[in-house]
PDB file of N, CA and C in Angstrom:
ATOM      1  N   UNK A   1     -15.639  20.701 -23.492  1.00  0.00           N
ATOM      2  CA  UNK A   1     -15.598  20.931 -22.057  1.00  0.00           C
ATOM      3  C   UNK A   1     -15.308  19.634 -21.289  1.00  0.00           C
ATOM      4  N   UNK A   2     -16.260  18.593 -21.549  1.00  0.00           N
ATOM      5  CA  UNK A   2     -15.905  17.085 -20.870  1.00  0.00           C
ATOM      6  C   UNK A   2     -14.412  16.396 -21.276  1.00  0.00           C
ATOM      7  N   UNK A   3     -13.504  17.038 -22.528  1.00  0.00           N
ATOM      8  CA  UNK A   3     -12.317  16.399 -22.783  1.00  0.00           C
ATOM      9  C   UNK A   3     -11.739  17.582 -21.664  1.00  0.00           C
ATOM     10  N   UNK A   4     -11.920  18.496 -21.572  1.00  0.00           N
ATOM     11  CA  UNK A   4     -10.905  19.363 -21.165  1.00  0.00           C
ATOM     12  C   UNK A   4     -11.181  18.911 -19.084  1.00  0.00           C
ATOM     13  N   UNK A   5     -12.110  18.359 -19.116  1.00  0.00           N
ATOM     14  CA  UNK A   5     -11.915  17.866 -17.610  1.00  0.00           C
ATOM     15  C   UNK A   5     -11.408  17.053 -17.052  1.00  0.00           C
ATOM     16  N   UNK A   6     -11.480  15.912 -18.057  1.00  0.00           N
ATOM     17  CA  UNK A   6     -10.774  14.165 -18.530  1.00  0.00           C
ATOM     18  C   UNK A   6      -9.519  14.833 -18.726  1.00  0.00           C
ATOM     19  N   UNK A   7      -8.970  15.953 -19.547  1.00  0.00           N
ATOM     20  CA  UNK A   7      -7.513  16.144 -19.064  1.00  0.00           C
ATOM     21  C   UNK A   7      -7.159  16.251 -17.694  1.00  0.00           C
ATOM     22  N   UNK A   8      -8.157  17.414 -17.506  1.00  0.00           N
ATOM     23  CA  UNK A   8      -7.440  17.364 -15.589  1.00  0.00           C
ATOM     24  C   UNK A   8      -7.405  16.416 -14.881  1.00  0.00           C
ATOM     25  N   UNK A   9      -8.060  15.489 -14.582  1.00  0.00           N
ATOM     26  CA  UNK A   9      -8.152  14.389 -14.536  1.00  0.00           C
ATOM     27  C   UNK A   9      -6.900  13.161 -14.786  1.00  0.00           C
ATOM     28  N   UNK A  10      -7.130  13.254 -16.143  1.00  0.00           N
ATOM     29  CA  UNK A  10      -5.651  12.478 -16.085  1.00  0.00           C
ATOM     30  C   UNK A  10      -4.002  13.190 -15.632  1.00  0.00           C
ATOM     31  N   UNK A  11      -4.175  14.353 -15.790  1.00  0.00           N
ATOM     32  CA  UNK A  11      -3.197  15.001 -15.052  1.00  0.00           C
ATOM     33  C   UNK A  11      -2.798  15.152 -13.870  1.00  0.00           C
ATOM     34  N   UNK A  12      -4.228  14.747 -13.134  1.00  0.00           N
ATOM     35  CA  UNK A  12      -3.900  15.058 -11.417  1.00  0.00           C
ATOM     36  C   UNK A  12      -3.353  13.229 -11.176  1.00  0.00           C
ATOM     37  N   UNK A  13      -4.487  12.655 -12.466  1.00  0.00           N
ATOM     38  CA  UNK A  13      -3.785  10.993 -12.011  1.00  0.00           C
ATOM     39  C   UNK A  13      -2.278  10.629 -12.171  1.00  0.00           C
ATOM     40  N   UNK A  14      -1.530  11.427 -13.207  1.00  0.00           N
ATOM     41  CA  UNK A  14      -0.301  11.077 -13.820  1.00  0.00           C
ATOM     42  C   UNK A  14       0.412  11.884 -11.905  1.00  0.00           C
ATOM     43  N   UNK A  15       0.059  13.235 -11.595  1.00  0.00           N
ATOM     44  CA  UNK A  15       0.630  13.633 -10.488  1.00  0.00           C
ATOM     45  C   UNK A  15       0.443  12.673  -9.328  1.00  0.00           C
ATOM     46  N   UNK A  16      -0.425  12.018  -9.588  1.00  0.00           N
ATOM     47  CA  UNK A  16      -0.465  11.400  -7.900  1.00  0.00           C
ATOM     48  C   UNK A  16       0.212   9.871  -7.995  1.00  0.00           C
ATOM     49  N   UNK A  17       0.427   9.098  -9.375  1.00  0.00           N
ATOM     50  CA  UNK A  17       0.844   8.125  -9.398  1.00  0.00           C
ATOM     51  C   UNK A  17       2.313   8.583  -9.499  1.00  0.00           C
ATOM     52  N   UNK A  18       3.220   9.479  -9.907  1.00  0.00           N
ATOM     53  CA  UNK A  18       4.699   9.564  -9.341  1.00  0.00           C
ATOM     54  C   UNK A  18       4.792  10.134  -8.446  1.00  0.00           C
ATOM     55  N   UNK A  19       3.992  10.685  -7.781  1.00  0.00           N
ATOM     56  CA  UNK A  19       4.003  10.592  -6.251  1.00  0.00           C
ATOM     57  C   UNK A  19       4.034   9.917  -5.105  1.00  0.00           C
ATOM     58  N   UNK A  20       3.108   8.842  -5.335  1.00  0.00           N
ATOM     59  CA  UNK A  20       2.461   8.146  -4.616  1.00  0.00           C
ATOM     60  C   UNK A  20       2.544   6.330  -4.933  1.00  0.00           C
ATOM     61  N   UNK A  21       2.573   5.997  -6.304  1.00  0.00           N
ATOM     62  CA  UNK A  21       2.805   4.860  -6.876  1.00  0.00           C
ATOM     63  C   UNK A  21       0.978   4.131  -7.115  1.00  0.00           C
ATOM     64  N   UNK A  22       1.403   3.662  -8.063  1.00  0.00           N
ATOM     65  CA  UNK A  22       0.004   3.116  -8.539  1.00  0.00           C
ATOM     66  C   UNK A  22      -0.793   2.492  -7.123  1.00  0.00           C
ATOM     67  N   UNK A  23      -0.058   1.277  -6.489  1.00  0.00           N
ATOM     68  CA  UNK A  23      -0.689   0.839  -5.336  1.00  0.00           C
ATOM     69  C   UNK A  23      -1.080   2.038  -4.169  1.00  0.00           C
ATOM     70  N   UNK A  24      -0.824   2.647  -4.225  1.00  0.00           N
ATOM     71  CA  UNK A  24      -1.289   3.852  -2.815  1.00  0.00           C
ATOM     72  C   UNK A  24      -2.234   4.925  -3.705  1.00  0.00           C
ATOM     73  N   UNK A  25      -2.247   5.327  -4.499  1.00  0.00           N
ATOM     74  CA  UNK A  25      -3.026   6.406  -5.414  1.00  0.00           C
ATOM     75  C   UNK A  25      -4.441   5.728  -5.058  1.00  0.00           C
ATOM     76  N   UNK A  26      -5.080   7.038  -4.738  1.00  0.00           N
ATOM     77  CA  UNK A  26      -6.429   6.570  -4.142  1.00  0.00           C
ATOM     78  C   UNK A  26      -7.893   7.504  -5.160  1.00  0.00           C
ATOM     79  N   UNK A  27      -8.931   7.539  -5.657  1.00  0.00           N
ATOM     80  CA  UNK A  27      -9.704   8.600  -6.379  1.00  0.00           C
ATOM     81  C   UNK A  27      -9.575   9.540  -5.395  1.00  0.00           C
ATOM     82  N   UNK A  28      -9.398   9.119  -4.014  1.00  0.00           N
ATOM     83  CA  UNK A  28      -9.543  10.394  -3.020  1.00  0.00           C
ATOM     84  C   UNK A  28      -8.652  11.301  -3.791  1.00  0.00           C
ATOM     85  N   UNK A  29      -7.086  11.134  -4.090  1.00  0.00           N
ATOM     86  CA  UNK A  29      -5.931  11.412  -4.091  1.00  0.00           C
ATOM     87  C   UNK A  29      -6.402  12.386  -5.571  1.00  0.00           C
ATOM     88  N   UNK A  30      -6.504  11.520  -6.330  1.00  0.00           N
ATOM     89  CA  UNK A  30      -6.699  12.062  -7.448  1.00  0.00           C
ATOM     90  C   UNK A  30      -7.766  13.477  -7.410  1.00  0.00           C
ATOM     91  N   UNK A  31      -9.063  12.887  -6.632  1.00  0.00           N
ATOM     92  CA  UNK A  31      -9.923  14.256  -6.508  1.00  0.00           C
ATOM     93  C   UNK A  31      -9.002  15.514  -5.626  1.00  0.00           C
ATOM     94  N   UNK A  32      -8.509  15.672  -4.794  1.00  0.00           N
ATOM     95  CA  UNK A  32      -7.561  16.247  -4.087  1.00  0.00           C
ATOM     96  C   UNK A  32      -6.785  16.832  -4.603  1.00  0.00           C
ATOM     97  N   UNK A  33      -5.977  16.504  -5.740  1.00  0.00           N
ATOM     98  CA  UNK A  33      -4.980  16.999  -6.910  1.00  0.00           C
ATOM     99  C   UNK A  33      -5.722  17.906  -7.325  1.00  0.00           C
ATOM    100  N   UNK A  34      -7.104  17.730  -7.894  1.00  0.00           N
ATOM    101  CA  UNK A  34      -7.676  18.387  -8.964  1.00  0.00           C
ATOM    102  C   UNK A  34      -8.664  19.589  -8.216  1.00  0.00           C
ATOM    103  N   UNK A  35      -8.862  19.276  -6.774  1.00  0.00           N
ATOM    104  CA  UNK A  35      -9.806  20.383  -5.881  1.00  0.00           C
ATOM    105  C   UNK A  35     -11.109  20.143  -6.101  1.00  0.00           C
ATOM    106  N   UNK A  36     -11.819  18.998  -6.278  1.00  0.00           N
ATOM    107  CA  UNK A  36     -12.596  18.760  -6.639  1.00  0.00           C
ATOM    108  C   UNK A  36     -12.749  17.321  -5.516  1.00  0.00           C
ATOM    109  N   UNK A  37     -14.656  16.595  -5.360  1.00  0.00           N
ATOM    110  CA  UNK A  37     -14.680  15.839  -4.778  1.00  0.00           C
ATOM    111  C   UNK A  37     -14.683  14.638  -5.605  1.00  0.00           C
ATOM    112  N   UNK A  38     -14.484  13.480  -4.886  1.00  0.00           N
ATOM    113  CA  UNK A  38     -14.581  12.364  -5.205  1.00  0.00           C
ATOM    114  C   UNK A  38     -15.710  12.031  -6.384  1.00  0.00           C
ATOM    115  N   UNK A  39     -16.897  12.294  -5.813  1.00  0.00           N
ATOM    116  CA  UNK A  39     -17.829  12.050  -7.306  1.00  0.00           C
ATOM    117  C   UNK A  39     -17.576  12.706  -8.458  1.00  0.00           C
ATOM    118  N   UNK A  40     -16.931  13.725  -8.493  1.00  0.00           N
ATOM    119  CA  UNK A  40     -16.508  14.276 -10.070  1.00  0.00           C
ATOM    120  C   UNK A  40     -15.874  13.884 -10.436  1.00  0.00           C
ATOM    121  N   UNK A  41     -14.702  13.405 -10.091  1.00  0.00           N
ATOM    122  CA  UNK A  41     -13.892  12.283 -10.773  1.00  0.00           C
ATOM    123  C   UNK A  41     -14.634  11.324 -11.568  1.00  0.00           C
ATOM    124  N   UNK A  42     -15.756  11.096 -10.485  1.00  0.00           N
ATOM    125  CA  UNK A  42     -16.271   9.490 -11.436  1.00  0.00           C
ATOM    126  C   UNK A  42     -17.384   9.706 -12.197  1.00  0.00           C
ATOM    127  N   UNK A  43     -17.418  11.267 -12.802  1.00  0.00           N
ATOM    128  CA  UNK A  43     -17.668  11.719 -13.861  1.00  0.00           C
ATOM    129  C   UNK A  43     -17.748  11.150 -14.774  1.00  0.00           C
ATOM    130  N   UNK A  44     -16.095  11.241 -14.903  1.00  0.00           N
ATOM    131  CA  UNK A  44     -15.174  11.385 -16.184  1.00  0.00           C
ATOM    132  C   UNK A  44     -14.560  10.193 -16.210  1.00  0.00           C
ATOM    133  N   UNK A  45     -13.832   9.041 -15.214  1.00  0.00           N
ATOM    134  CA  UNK A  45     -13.502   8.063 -14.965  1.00  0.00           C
ATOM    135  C   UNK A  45     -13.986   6.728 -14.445  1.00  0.00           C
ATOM    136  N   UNK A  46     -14.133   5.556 -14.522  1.00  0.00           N
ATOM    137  CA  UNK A  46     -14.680   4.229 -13.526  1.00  0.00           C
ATOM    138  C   UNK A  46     -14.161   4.377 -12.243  1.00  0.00           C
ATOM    139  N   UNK A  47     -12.781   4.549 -12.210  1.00  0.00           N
ATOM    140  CA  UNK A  47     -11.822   4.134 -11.297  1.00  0.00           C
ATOM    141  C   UNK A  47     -10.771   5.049 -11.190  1.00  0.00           C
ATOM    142  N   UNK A  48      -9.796   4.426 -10.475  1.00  0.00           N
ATOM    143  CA  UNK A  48      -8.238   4.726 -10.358  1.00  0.00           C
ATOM    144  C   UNK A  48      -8.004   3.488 -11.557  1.00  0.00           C
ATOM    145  N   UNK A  49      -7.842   2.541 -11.747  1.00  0.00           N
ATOM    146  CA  UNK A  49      -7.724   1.703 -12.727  1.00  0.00           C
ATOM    147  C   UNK A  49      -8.083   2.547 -14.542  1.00  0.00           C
ATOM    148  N   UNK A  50      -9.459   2.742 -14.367  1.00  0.00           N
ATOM    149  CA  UNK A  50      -9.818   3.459 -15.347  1.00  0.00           C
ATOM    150  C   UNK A  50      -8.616   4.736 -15.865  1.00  0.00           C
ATOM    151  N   UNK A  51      -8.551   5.525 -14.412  1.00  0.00           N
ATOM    152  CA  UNK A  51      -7.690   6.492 -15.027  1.00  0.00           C
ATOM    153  C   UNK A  51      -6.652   6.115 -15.520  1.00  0.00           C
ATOM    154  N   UNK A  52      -5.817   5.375 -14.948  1.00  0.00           N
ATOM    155  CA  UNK A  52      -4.436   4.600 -15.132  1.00  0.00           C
ATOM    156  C   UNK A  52      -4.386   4.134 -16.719  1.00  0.00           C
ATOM    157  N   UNK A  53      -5.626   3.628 -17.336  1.00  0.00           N
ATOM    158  CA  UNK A  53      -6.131   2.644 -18.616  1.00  0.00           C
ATOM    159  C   UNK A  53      -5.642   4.207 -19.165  1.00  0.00           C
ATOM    160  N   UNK A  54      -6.492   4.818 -19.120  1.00  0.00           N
ATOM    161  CA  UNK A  54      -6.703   6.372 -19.847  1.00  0.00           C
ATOM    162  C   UNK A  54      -5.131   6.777 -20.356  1.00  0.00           C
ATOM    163  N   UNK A  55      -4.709   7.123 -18.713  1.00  0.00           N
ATOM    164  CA  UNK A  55      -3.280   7.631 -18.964  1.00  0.00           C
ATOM    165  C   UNK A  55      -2.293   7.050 -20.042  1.00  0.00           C
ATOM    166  N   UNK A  56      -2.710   5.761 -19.712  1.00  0.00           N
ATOM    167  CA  UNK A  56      -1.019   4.836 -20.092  1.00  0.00           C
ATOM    168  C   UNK A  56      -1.575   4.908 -21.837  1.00  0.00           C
ATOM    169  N   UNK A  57      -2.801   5.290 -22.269  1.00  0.00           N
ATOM    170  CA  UNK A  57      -3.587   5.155 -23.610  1.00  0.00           C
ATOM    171  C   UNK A  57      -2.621   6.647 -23.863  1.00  0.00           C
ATOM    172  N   UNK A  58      -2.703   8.059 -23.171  1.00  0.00           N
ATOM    173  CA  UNK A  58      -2.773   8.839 -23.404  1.00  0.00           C
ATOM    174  C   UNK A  58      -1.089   8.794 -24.055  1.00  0.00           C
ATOM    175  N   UNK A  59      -0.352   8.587 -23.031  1.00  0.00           N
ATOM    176  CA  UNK A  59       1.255   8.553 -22.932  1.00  0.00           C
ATOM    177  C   UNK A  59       1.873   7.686 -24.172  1.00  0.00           C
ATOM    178  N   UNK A  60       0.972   6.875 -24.270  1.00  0.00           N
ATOM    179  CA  UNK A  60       1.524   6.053 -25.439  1.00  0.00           C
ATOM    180  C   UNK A  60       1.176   6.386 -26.757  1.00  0.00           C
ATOM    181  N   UNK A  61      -0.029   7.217 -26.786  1.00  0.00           N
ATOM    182  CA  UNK A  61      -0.087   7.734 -27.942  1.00  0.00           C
ATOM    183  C   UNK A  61       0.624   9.369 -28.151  1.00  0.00           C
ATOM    184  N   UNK A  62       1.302   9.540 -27.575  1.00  0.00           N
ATOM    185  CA  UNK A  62       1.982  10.853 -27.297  1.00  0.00           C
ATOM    186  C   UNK A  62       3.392  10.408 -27.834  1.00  0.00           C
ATOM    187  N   UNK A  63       4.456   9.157 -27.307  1.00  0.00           N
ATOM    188  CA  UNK A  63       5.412   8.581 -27.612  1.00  0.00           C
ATOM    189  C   UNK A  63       5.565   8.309 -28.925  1.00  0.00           C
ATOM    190  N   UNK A  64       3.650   7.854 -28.931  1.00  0.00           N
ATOM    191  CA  UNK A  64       4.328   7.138 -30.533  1.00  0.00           C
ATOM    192  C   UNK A  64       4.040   8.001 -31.804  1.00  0.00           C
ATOM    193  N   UNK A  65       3.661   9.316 -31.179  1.00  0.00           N
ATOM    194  CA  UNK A  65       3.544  10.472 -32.281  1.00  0.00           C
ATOM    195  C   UNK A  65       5.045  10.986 -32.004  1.00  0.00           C
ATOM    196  N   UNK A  66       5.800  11.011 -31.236  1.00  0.00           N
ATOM    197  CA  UNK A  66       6.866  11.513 -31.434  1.00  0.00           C
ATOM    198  C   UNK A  66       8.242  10.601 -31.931  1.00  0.00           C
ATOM    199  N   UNK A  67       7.684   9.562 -31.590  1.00  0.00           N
ATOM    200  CA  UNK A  67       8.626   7.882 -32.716  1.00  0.00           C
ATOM    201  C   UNK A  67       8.053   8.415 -33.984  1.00  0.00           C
ATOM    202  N   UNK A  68       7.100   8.979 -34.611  1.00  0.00           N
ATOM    203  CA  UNK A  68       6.562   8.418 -35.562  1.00  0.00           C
ATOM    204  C   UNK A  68       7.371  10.151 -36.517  1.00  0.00           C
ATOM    205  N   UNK A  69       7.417  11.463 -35.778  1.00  0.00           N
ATOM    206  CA  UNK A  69       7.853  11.896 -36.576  1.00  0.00           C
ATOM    207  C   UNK A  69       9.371  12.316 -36.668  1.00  0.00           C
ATOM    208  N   UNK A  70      10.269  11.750 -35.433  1.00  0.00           N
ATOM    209  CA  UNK A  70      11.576  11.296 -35.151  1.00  0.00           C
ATOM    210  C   UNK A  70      11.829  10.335 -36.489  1.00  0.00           C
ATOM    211  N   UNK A  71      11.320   9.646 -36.746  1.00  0.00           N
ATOM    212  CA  UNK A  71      11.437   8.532 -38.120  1.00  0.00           C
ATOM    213  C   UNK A  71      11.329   9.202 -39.435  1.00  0.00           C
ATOM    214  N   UNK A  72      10.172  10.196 -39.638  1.00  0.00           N
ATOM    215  CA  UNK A  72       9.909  10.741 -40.570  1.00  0.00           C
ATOM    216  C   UNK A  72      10.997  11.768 -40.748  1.00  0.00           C
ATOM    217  N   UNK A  73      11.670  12.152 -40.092  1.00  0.00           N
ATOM    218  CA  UNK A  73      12.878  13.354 -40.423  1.00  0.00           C
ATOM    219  C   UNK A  73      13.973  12.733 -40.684  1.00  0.00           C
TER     220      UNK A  73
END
């Protein structure tokens, strides 16, 4: 249940940072995406920083499962 919220989460963060750009993305922003208030976010997250850490963890391990079986074929 707590991963599946940390997804939404990073999902509303990935939506509001190509929206909005890392410097303007606010937790407001992020809670707002997700319909939820500000303290639930910081649930699941420290920050907007935090989420950002999360994401760019998430994205990169997503890339490099798909480098990894792009290679293997």
């Amino acid at each position: 249940m707590a991963t599946d919220r940390l997804t939404e989460v990073l999902d509303a963060a990935y939506e509001c940072l190509t929206r909005y750009g890392v410097r303007r993305t606010t937790v407001d922003d992020i809670a707002t995406a997700m319909g939820v208030s500000r303290s639930a976010v910081y649930q699941y997250v420290r920050g907007k920083d935090d989420a950002f850490r999360r994401l760019a963890e998430r994205l990169h391990a997503r890339a490099l499962g798909r480098a990894r079986r792009a290679a293997a074929a």
